[in-house]
PDB file of N, CA and C in Angstrom:
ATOM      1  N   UNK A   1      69.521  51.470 113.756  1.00  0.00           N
ATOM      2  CA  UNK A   1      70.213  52.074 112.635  1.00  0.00           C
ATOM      3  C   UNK A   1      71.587  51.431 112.513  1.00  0.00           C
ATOM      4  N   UNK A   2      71.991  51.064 111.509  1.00  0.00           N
ATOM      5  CA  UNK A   2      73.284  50.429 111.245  1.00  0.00           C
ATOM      6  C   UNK A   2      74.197  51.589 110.266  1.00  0.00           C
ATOM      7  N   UNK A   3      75.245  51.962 111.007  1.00  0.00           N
ATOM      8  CA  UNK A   3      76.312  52.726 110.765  1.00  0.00           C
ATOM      9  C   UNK A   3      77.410  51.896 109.800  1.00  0.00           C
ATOM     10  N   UNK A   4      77.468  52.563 108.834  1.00  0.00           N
ATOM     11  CA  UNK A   4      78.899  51.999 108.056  1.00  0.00           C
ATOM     12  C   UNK A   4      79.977  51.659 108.446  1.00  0.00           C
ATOM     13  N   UNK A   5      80.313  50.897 108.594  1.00  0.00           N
ATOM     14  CA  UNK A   5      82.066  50.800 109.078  1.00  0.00           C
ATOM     15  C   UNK A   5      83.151  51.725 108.660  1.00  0.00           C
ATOM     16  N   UNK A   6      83.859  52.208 109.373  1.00  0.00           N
ATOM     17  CA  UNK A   6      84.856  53.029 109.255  1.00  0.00           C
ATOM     18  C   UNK A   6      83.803  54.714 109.645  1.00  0.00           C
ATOM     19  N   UNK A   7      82.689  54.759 110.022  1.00  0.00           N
ATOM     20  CA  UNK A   7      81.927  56.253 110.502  1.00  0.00           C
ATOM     21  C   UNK A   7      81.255  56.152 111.704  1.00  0.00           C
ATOM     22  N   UNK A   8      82.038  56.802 112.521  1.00  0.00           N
ATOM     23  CA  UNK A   8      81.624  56.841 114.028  1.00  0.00           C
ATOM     24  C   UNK A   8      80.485  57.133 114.095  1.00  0.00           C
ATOM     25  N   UNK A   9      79.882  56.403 115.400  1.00  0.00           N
ATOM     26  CA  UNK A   9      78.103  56.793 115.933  1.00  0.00           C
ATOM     27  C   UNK A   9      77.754  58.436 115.800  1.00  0.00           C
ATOM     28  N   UNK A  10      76.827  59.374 115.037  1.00  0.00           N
ATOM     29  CA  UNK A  10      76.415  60.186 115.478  1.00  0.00           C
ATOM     30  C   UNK A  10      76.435  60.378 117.196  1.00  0.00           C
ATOM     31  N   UNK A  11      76.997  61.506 117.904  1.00  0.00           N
ATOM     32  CA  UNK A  11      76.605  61.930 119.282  1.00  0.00           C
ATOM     33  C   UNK A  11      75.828  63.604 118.781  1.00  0.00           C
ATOM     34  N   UNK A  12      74.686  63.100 120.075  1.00  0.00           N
ATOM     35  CA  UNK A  12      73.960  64.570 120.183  1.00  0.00           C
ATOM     36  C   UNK A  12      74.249  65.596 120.996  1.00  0.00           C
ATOM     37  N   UNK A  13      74.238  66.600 120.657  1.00  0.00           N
ATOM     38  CA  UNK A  13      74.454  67.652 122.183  1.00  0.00           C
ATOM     39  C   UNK A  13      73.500  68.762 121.846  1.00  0.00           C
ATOM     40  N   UNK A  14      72.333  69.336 122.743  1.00  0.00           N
ATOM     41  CA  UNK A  14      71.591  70.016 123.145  1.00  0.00           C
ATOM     42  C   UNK A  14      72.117  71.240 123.986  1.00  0.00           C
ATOM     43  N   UNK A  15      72.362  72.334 123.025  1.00  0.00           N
ATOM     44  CA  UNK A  15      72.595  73.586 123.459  1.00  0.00           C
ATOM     45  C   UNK A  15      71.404  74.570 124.044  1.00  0.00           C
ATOM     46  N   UNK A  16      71.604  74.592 125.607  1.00  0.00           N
ATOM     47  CA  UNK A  16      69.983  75.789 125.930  1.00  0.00           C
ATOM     48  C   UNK A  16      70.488  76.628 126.435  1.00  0.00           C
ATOM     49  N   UNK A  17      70.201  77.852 126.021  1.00  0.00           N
ATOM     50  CA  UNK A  17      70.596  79.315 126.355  1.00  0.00           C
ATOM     51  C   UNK A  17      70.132  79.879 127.680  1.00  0.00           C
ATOM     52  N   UNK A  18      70.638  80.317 128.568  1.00  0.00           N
ATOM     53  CA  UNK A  18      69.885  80.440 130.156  1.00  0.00           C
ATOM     54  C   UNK A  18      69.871  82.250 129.734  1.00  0.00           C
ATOM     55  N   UNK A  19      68.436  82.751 129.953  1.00  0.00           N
ATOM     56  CA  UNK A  19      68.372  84.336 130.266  1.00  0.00           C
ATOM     57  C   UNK A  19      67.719  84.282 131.541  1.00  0.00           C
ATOM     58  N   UNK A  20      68.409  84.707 132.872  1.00  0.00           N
ATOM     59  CA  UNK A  20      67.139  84.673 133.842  1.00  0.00           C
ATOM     60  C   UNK A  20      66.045  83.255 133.422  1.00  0.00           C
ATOM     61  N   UNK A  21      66.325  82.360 133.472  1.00  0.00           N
ATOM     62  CA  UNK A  21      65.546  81.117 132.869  1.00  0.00           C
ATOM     63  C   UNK A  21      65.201  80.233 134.327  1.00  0.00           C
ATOM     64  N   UNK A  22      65.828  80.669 135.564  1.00  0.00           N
ATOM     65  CA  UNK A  22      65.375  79.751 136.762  1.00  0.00           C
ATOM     66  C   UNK A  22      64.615  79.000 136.831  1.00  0.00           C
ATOM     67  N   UNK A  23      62.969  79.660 136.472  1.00  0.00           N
ATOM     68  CA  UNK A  23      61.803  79.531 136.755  1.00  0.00           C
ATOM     69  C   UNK A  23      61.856  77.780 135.367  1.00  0.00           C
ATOM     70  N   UNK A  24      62.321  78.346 134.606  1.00  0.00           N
ATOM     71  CA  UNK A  24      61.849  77.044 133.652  1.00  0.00           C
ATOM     72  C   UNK A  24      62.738  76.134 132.957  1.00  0.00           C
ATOM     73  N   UNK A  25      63.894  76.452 133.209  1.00  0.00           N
ATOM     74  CA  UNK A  25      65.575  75.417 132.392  1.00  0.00           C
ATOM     75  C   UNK A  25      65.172  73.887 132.738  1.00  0.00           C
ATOM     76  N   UNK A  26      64.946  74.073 134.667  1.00  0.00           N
ATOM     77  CA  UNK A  26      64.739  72.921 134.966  1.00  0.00           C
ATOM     78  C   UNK A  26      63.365  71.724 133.967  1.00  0.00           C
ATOM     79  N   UNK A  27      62.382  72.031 133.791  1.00  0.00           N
ATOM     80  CA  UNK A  27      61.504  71.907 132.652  1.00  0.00           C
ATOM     81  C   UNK A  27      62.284  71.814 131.253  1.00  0.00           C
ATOM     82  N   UNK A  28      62.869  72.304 130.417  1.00  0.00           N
ATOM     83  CA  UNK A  28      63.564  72.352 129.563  1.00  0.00           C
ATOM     84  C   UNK A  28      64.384  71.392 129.596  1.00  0.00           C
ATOM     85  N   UNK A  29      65.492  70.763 130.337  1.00  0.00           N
ATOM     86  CA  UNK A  29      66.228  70.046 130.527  1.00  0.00           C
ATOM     87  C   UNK A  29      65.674  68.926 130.338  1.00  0.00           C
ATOM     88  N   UNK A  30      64.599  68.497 131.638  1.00  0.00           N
ATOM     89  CA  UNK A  30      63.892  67.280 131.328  1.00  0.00           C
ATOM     90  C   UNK A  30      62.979  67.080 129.829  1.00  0.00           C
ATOM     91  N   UNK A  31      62.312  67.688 129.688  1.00  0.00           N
ATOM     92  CA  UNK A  31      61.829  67.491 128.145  1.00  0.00           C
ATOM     93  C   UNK A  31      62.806  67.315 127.269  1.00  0.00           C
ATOM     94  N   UNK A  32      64.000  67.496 127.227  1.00  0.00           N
ATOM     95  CA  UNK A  32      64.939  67.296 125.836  1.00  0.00           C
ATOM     96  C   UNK A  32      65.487  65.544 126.640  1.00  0.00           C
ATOM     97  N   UNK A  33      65.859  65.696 128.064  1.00  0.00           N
ATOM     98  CA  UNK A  33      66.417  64.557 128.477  1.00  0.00           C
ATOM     99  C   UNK A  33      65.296  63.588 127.644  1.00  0.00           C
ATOM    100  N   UNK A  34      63.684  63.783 128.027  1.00  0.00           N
ATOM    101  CA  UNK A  34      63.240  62.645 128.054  1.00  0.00           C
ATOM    102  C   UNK A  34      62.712  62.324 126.109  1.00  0.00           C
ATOM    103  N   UNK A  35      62.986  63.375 125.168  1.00  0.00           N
ATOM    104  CA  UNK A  35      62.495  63.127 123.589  1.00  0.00           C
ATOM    105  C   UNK A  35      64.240  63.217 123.484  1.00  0.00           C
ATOM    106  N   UNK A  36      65.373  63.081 123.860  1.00  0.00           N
ATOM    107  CA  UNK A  36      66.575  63.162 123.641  1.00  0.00           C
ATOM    108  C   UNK A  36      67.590  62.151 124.617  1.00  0.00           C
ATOM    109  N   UNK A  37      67.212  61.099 125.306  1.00  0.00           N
ATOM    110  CA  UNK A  37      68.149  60.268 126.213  1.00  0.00           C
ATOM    111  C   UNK A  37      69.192  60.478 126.109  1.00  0.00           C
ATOM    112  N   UNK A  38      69.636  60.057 124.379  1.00  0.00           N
ATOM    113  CA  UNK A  38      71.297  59.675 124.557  1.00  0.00           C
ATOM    114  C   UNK A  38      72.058  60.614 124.433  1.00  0.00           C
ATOM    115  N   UNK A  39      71.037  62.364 124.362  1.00  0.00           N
ATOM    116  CA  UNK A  39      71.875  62.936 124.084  1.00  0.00           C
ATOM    117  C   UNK A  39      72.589  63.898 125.364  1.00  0.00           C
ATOM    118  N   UNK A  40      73.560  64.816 125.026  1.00  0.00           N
ATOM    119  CA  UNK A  40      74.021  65.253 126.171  1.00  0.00           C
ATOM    120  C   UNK A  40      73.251  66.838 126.082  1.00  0.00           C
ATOM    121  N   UNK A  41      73.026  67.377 127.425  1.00  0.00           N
ATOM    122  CA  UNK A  41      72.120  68.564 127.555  1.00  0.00           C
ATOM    123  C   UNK A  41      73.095  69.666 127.972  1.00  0.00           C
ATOM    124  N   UNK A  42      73.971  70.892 127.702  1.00  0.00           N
ATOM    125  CA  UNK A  42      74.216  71.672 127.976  1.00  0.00           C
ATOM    126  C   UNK A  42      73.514  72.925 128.340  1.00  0.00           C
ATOM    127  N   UNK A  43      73.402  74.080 129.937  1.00  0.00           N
ATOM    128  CA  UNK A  43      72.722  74.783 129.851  1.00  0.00           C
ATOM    129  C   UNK A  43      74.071  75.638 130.071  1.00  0.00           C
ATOM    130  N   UNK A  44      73.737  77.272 129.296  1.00  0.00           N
ATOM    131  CA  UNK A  44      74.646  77.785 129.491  1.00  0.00           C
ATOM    132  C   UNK A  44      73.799  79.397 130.062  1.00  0.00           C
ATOM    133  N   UNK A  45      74.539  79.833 130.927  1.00  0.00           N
ATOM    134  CA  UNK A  45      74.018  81.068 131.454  1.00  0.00           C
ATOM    135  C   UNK A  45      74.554  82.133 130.700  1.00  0.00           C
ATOM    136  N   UNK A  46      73.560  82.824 129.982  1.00  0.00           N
ATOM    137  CA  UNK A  46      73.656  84.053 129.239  1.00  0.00           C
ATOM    138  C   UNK A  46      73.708  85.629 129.940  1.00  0.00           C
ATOM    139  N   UNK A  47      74.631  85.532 130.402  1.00  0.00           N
ATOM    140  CA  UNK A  47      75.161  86.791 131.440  1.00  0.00           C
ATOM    141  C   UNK A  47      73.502  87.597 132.174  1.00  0.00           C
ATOM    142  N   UNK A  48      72.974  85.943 132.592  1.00  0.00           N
ATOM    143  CA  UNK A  48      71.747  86.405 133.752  1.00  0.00           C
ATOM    144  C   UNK A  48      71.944  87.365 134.774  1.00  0.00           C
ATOM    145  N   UNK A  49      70.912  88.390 135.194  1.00  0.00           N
ATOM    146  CA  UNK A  49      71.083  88.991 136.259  1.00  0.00           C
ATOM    147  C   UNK A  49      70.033  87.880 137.484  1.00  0.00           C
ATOM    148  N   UNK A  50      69.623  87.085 136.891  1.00  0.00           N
ATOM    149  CA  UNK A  50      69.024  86.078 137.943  1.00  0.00           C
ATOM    150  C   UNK A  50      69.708  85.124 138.924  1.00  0.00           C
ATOM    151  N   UNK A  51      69.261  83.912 139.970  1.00  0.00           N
ATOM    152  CA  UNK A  51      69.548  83.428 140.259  1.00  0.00           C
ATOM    153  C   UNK A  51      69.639  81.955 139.820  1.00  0.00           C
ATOM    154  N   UNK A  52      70.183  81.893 138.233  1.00  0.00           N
ATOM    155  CA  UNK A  52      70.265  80.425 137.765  1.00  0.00           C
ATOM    156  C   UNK A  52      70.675  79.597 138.521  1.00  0.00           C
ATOM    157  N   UNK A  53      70.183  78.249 138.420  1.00  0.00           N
ATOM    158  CA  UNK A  53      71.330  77.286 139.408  1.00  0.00           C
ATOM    159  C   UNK A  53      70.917  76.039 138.422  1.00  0.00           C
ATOM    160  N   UNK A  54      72.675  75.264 138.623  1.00  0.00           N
ATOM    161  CA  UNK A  54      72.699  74.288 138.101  1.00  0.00           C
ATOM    162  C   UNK A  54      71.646  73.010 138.083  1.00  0.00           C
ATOM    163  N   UNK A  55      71.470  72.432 137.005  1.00  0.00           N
ATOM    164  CA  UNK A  55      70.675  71.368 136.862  1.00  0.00           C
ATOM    165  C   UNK A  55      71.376  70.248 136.412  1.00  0.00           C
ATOM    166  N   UNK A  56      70.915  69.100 137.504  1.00  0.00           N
ATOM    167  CA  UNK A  56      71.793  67.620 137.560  1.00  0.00           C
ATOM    168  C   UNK A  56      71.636  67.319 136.197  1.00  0.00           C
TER     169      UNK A  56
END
């Protein structure tokens, strides 16, 4: 894709909502990583009573 001069590259960012999501973010993450490379993946914990844990 060729961008106009003077209009910065589109960047992506992937917002995923964590409820108690342990069991499956990790899954989630990779599927957007891998139909989404360049983009960046944010998971955010939605005041879980679970044990979320971060994903590299």
């Amino acid at each position: 894709m060729t961008v106009p001069r003077g209009i910065p590259p589109l960047r992506i960012a992937v917002l995923v909502p964590g409820y108690n999501a342990a069991a499956t973010v990790g899954a989630v993450v990779r599927n957007f990583r891998t139909a989404l490379p360049e983009a960046r993946v944010h998971v955010f914990d939605n005041n879980s009573s679970g044990a979320d844990t971060p994903v590299p």
